[in-house]
PDB file of N, CA and C in Angstrom:
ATOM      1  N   UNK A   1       0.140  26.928  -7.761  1.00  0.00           N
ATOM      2  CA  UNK A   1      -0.196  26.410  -6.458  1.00  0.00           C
ATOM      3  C   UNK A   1      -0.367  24.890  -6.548  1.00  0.00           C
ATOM      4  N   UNK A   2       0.058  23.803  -5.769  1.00  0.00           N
ATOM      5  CA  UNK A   2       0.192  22.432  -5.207  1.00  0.00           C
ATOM      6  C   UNK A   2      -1.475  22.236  -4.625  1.00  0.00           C
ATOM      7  N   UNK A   3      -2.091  21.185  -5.845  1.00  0.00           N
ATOM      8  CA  UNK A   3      -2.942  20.952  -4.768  1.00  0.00           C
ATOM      9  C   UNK A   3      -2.912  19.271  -4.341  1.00  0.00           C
ATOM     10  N   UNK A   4      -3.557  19.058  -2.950  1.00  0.00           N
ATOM     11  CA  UNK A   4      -3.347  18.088  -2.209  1.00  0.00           C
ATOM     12  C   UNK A   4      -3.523  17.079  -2.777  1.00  0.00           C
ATOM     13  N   UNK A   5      -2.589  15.693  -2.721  1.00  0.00           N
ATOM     14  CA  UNK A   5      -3.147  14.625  -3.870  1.00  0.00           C
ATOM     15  C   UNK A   5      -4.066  14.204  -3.370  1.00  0.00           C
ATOM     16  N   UNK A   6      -4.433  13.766  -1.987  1.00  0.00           N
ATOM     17  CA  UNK A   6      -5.715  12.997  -1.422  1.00  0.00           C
ATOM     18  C   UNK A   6      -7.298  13.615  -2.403  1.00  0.00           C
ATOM     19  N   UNK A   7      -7.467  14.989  -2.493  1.00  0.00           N
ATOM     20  CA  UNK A   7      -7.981  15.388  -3.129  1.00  0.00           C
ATOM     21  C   UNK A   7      -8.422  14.735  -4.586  1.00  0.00           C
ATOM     22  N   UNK A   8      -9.993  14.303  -4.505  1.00  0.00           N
ATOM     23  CA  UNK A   8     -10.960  13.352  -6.119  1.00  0.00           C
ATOM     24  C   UNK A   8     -10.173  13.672  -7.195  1.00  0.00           C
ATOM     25  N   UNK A   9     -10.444  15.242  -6.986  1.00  0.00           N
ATOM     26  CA  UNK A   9     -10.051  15.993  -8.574  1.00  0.00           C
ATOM     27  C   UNK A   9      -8.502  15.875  -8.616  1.00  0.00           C
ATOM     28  N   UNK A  10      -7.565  15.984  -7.763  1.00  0.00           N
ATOM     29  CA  UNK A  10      -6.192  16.669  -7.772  1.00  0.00           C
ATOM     30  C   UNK A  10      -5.639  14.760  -8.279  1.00  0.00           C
ATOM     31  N   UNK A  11      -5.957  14.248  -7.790  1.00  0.00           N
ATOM     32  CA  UNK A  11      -6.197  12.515  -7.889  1.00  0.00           C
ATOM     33  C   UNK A  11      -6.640  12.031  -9.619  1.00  0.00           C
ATOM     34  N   UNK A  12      -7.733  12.681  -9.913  1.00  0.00           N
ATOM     35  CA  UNK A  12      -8.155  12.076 -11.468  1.00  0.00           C
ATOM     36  C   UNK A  12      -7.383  12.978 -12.092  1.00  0.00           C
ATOM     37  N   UNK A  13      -7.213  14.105 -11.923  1.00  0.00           N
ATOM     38  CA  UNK A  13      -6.095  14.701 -13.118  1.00  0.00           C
ATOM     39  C   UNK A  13      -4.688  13.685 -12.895  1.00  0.00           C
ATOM     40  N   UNK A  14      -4.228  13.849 -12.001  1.00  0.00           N
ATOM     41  CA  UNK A  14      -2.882  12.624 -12.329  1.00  0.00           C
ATOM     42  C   UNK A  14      -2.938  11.351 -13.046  1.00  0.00           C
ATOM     43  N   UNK A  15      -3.969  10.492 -12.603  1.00  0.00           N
ATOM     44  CA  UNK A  15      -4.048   9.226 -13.438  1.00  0.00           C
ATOM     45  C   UNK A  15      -4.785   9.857 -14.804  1.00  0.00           C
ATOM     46  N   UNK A  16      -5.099  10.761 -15.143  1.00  0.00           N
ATOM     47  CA  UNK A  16      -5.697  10.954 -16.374  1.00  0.00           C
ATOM     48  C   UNK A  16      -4.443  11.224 -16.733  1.00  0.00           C
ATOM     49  N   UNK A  17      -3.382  11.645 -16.579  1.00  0.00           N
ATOM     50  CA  UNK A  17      -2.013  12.354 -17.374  1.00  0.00           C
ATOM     51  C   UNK A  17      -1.220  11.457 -17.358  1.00  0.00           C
ATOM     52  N   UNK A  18      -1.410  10.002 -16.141  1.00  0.00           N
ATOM     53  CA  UNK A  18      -0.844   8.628 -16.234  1.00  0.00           C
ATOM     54  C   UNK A  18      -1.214   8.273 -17.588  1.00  0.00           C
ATOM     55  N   UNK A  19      -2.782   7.936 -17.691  1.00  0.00           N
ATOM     56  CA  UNK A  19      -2.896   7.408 -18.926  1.00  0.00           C
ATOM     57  C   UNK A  19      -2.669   7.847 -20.390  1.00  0.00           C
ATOM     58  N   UNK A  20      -2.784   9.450 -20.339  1.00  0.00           N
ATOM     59  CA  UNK A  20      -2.108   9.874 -21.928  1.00  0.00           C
ATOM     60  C   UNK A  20      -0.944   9.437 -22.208  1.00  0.00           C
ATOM     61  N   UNK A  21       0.527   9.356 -20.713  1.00  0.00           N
ATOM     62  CA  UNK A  21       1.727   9.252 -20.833  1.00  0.00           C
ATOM     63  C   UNK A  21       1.875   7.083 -21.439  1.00  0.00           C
ATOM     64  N   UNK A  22       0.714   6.679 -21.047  1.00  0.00           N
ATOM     65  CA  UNK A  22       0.694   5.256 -21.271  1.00  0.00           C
ATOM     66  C   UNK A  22       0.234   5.009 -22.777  1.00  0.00           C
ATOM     67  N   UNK A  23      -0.614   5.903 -22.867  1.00  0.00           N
ATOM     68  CA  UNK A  23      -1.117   6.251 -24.540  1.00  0.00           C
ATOM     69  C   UNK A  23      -0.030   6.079 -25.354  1.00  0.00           C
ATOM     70  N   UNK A  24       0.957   7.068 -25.410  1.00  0.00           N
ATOM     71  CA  UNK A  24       2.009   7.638 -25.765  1.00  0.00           C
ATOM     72  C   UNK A  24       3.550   6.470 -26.171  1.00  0.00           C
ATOM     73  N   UNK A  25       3.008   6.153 -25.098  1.00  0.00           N
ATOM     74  CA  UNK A  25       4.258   4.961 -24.399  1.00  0.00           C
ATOM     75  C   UNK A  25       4.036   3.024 -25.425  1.00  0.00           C
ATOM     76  N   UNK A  26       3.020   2.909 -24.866  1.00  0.00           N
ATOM     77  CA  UNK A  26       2.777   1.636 -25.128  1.00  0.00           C
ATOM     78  C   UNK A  26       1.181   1.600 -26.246  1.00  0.00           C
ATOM     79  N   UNK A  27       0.690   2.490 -26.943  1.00  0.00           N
ATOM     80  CA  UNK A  27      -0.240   2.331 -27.427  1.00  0.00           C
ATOM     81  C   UNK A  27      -1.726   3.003 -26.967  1.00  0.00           C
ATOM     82  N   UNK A  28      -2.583   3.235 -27.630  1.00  0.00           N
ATOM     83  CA  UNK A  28      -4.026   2.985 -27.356  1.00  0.00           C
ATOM     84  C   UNK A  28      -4.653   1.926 -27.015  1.00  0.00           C
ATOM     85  N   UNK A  29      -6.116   1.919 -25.796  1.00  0.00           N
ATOM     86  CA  UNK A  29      -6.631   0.872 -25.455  1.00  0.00           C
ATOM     87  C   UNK A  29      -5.976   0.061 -24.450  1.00  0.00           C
ATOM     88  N   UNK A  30      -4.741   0.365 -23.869  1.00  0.00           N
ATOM     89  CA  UNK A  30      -4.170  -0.189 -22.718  1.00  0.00           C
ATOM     90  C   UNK A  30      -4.155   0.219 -21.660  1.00  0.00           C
ATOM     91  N   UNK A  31      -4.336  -0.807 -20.913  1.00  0.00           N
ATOM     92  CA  UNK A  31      -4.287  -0.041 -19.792  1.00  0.00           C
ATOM     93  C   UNK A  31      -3.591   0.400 -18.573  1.00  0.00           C
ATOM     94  N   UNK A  32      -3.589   1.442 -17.586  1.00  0.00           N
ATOM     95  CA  UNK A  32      -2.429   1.787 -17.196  1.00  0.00           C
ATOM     96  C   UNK A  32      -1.650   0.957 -15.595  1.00  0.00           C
ATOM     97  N   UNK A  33      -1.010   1.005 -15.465  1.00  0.00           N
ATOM     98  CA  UNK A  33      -0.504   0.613 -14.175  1.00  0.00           C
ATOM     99  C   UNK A  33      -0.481   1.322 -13.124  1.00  0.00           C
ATOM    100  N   UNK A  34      -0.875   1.424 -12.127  1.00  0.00           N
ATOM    101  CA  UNK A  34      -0.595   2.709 -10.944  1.00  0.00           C
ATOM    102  C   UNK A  34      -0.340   2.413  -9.900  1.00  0.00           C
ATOM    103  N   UNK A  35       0.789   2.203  -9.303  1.00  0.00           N
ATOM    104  CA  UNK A  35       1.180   2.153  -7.948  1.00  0.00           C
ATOM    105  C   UNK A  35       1.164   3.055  -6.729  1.00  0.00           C
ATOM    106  N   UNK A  36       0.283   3.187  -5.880  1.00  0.00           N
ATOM    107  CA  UNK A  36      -0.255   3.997  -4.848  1.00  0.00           C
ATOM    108  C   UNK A  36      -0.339   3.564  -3.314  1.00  0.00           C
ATOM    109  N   UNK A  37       0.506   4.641  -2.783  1.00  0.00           N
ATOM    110  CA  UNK A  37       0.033   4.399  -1.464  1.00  0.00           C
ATOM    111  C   UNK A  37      -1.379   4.104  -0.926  1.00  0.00           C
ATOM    112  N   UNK A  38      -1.731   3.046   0.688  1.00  0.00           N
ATOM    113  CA  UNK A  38      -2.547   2.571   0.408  1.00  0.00           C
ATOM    114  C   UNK A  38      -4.373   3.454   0.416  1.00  0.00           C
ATOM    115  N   UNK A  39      -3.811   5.059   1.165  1.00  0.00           N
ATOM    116  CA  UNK A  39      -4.849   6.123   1.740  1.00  0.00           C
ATOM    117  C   UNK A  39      -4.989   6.414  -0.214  1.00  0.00           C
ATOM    118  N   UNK A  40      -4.510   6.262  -0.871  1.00  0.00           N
ATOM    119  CA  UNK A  40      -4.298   6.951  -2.325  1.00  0.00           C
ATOM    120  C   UNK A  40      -5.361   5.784  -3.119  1.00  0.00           C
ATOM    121  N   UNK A  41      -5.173   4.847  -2.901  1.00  0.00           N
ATOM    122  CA  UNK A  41      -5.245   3.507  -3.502  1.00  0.00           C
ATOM    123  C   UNK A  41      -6.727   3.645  -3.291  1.00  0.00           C
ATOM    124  N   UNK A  42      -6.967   3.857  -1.559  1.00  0.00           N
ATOM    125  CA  UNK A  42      -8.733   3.234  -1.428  1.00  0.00           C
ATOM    126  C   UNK A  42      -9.281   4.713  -2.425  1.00  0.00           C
ATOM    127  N   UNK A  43      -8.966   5.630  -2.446  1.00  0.00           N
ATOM    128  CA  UNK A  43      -9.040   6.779  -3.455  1.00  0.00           C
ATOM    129  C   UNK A  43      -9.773   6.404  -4.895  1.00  0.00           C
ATOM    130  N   UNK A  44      -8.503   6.065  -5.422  1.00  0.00           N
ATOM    131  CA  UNK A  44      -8.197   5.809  -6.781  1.00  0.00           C
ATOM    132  C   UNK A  44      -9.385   4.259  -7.221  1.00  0.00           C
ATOM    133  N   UNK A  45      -9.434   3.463  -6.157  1.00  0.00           N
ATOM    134  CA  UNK A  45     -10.629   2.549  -6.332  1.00  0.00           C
ATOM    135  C   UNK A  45     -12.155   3.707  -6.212  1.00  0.00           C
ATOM    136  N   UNK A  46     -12.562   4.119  -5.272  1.00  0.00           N
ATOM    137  CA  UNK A  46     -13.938   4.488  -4.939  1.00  0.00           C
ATOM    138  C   UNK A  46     -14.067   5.440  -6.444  1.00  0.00           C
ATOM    139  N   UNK A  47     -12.825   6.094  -7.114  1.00  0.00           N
ATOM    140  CA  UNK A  47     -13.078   6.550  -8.416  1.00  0.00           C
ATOM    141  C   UNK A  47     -13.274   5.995  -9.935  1.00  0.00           C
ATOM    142  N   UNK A  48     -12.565   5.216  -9.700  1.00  0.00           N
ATOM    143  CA  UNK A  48     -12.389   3.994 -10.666  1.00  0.00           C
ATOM    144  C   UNK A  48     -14.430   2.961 -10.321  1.00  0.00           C
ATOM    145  N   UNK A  49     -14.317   3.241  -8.961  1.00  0.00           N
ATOM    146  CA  UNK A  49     -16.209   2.635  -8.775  1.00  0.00           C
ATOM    147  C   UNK A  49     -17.194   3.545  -9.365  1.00  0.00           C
ATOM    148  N   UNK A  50     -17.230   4.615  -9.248  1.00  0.00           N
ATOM    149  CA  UNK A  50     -17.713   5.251  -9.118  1.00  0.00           C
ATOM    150  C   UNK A  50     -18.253   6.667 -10.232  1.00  0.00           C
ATOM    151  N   UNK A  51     -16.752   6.641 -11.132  1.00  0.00           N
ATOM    152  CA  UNK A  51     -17.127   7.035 -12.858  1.00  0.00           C
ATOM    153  C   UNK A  51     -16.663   6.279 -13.658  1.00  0.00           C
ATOM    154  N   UNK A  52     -18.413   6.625 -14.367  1.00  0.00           N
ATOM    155  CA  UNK A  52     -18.635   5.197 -15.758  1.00  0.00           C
ATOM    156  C   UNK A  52     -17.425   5.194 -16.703  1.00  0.00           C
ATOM    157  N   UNK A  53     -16.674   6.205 -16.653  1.00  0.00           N
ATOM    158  CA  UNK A  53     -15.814   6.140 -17.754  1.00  0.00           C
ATOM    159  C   UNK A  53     -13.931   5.932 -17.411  1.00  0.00           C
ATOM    160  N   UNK A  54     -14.329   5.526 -16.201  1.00  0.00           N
ATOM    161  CA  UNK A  54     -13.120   5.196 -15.497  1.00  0.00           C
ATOM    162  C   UNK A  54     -12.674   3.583 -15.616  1.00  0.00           C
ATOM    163  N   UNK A  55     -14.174   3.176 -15.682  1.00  0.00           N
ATOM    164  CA  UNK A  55     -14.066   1.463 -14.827  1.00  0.00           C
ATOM    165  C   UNK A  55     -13.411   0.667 -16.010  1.00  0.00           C
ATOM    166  N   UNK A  56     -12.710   0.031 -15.408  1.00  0.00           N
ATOM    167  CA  UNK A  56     -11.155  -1.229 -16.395  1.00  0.00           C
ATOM    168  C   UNK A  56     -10.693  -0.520 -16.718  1.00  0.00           C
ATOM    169  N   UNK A  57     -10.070   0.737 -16.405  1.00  0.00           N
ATOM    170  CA  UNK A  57      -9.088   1.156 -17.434  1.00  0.00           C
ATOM    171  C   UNK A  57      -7.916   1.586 -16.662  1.00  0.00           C
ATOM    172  N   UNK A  58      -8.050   0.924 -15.319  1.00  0.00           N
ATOM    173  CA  UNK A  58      -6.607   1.337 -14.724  1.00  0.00           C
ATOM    174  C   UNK A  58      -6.603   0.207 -14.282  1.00  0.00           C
ATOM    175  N   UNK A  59      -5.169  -0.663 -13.774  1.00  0.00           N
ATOM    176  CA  UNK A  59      -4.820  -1.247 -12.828  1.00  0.00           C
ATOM    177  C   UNK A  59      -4.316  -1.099 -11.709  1.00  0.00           C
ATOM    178  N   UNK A  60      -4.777  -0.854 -10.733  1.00  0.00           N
ATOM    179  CA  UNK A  60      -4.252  -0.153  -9.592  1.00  0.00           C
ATOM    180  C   UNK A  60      -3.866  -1.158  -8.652  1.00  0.00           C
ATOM    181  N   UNK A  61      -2.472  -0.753  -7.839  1.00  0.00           N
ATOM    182  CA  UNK A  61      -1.677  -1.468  -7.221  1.00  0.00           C
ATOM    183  C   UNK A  61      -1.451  -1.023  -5.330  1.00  0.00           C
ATOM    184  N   UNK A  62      -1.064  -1.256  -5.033  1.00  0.00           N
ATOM    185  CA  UNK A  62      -0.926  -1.260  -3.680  1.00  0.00           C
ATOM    186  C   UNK A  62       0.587  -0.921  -3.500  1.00  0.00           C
ATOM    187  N   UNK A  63       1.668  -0.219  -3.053  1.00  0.00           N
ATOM    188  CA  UNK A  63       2.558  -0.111  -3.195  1.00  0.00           C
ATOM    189  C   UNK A  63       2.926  -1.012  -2.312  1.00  0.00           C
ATOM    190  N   UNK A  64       4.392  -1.627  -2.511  1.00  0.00           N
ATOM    191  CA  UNK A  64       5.286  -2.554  -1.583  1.00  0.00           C
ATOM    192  C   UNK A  64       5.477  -2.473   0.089  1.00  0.00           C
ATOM    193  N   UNK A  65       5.370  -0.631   0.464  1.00  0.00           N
ATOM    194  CA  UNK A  65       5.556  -0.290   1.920  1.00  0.00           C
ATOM    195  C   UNK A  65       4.324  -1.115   2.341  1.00  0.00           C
ATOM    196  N   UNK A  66       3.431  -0.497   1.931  1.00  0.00           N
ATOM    197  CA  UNK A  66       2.016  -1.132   2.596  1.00  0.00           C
ATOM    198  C   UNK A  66       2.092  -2.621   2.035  1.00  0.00           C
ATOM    199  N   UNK A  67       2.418  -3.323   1.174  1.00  0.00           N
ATOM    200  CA  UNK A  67       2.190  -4.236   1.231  1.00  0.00           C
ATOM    201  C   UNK A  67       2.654  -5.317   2.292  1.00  0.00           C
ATOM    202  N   UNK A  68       4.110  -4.878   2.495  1.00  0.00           N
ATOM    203  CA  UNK A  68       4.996  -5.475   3.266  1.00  0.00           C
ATOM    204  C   UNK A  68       4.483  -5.381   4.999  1.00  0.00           C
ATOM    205  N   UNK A  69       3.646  -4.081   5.205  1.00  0.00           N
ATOM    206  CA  UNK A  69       3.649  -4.187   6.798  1.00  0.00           C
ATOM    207  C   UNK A  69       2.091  -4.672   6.727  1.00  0.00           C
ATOM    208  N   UNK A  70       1.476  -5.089   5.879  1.00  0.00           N
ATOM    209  CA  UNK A  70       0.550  -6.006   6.020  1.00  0.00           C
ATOM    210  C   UNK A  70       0.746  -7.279   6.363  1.00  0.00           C
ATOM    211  N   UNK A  71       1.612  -7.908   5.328  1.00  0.00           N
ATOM    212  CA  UNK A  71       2.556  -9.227   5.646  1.00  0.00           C
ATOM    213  C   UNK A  71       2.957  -9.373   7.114  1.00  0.00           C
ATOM    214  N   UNK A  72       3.644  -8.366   7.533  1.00  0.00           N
ATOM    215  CA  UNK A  72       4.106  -8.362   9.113  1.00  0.00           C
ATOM    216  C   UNK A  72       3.488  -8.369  10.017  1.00  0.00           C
ATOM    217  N   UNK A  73       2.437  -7.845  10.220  1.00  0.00           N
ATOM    218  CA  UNK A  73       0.814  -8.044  10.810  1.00  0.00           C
ATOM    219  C   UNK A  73       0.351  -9.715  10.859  1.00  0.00           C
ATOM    220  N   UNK A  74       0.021 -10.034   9.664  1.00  0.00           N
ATOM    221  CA  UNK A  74      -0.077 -11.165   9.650  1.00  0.00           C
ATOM    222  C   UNK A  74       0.310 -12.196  10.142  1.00  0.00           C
ATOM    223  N   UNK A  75       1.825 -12.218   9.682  1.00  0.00           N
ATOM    224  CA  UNK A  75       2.750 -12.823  10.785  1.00  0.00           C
ATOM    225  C   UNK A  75       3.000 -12.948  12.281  1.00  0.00           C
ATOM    226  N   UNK A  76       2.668 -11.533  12.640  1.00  0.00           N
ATOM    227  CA  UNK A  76       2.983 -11.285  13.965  1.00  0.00           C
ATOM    228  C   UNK A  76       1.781 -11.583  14.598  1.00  0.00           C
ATOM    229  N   UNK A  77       0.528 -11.662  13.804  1.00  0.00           N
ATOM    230  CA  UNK A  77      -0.671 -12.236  14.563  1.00  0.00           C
ATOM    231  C   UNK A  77      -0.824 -13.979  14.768  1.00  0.00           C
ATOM    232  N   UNK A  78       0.114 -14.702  13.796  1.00  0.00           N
ATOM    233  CA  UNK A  78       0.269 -16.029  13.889  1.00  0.00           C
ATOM    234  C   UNK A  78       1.116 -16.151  14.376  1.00  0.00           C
ATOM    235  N   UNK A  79       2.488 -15.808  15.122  1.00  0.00           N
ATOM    236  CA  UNK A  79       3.466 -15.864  16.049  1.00  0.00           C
ATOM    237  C   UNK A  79       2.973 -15.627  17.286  1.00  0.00           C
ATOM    238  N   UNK A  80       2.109 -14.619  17.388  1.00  0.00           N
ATOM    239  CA  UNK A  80       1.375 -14.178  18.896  1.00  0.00           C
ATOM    240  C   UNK A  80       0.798 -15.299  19.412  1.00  0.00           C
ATOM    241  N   UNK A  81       1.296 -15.525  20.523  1.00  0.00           N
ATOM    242  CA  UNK A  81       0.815 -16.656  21.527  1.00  0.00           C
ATOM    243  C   UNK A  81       1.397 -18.173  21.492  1.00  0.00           C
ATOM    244  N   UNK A  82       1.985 -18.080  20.271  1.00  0.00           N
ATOM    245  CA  UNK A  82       2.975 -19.324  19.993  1.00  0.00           C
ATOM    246  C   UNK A  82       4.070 -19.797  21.155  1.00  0.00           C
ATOM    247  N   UNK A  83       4.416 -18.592  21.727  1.00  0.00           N
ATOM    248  CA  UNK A  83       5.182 -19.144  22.702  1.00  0.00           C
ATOM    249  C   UNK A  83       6.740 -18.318  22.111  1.00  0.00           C
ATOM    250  N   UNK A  84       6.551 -18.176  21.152  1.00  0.00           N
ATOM    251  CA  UNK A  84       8.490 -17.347  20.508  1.00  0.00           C
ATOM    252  C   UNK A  84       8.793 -16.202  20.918  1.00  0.00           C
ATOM    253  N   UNK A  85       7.300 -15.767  21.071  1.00  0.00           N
ATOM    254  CA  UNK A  85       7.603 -14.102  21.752  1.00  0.00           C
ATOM    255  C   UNK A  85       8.024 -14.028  22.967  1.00  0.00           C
ATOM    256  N   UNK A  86       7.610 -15.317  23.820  1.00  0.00           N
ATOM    257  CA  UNK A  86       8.525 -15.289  25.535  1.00  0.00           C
ATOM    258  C   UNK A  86       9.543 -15.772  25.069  1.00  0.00           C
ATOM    259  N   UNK A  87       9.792 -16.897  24.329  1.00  0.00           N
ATOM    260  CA  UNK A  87      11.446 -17.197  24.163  1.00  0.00           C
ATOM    261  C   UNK A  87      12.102 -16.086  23.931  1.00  0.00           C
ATOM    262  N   UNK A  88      11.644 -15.402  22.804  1.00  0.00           N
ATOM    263  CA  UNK A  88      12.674 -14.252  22.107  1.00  0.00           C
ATOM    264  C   UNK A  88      12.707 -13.379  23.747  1.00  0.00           C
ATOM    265  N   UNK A  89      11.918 -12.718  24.448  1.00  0.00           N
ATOM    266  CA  UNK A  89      12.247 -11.989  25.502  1.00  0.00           C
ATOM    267  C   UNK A  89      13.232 -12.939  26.609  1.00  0.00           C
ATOM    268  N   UNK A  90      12.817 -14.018  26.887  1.00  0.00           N
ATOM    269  CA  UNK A  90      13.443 -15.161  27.932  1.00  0.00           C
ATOM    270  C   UNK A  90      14.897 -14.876  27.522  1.00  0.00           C
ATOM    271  N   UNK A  91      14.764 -15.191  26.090  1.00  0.00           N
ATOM    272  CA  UNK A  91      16.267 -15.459  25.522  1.00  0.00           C
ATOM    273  C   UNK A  91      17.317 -14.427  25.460  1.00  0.00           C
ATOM    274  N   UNK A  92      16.924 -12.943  25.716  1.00  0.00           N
ATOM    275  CA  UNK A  92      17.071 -11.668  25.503  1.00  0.00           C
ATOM    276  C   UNK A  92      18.069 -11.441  23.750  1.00  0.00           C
ATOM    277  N   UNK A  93      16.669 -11.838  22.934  1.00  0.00           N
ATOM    278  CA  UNK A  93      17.017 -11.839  21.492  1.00  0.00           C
ATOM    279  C   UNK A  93      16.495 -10.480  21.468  1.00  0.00           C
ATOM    280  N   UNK A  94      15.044 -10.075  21.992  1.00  0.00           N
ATOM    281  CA  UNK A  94      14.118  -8.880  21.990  1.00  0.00           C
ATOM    282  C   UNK A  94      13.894  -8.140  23.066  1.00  0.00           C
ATOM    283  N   UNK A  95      13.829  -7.452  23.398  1.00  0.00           N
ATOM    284  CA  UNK A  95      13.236  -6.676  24.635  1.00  0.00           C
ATOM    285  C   UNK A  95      11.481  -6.685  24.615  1.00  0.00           C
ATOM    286  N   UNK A  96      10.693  -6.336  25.282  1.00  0.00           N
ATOM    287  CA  UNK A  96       9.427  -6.546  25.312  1.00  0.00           C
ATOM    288  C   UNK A  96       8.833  -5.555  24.209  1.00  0.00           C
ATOM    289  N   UNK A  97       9.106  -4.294  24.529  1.00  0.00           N
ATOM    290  CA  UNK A  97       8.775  -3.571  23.646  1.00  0.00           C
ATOM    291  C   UNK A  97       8.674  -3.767  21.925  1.00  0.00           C
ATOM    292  N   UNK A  98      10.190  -4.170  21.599  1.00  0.00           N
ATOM    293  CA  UNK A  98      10.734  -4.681  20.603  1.00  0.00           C
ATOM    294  C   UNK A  98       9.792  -5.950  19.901  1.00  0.00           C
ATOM    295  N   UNK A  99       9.502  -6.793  20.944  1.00  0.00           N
ATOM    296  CA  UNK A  99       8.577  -8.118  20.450  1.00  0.00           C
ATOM    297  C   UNK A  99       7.407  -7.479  20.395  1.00  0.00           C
ATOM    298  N   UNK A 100       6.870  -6.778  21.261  1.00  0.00           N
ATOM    299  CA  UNK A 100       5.485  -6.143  21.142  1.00  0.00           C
ATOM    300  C   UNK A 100       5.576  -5.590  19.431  1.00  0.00           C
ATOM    301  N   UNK A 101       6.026  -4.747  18.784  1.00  0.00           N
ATOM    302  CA  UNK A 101       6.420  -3.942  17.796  1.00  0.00           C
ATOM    303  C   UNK A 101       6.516  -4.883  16.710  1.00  0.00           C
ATOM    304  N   UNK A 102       7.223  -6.403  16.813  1.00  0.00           N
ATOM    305  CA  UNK A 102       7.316  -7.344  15.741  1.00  0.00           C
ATOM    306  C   UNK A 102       6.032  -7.996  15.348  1.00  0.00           C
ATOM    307  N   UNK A 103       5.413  -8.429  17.002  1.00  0.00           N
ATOM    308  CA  UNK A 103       4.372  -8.730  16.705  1.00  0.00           C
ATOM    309  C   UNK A 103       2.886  -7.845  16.037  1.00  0.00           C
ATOM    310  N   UNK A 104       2.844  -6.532  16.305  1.00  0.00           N
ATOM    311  CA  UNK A 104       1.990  -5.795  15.182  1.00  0.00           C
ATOM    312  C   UNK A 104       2.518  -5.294  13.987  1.00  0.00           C
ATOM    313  N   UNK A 105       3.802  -5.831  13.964  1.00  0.00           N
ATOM    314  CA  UNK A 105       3.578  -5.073  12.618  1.00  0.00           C
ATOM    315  C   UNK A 105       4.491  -4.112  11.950  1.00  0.00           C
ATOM    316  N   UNK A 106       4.693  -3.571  12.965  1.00  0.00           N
ATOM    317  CA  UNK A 106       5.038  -1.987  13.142  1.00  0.00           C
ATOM    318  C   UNK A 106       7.236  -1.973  13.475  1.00  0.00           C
ATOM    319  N   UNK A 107       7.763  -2.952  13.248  1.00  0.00           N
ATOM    320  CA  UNK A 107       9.332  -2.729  13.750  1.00  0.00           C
ATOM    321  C   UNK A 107       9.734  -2.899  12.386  1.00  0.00           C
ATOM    322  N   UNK A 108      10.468  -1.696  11.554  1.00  0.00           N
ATOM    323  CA  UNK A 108      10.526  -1.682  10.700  1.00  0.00           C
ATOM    324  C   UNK A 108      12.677  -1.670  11.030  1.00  0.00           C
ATOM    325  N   UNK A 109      13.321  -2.410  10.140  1.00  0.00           N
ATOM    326  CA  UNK A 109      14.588  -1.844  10.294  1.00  0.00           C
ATOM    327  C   UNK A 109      15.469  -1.124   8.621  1.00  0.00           C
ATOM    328  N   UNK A 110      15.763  -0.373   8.843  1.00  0.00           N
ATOM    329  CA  UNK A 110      16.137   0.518   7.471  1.00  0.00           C
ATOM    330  C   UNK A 110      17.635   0.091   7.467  1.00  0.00           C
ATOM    331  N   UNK A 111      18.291  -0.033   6.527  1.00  0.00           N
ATOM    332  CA  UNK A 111      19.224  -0.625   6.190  1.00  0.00           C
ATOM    333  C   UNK A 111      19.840   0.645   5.476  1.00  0.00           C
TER     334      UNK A 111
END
């Protein structure tokens, strides 16, 4: 049976089997790398806070998706009100919706 990764336990058994496979890989005493979505991530921190025998021994990462529509947020909160978002609609580069969507964040295009 699959249990849920969000799940403490279903969560420390994986990075515990991260780190034997890092054991294995690159040595003893190192430590591991873990790239996690970001619901996984605040996870994998409050565990890493939270048991004594956890703390420094992972590096935990933020994966690129989330990193990237953070970036876009950002952006789209310093573009907001600038005045580009009526050009881009004025100009019919965007539709409203479309600029609405750039500006939070959220207009993702898949290639």
């Amino acid at each position: 049976m699959t249990a849920p990764a969000h799940e403490y336990q279903t969560l420390l058994t994986v990075i515990k089997q991260a780190e034997e496979i890092n054991t294995v890989v690159v040595g003893p005493n190192r430590k591991v790398v873990i790239t996690l979505d970001m619901a996984l991530y605040e996870r994998a921190k409050k565990l890493e806070m939270l048991l004594e025998d956890c703390k420094e021994k992972w590096v935990l990462h933020i994966g690129e998706f989330h990193t990237v529509l953070c970036a876009l947020r950002v952006i789209g909160s310093t573009v907001e009100g600038s005045g580009i978002d009526d050009a881009w609609i004025t100009a019919d580069i965007y539709g409203p919706v479309t600029t609405r969507k750039i500006l939070e964040g959220k207009h993702e295009k898949i290639c």
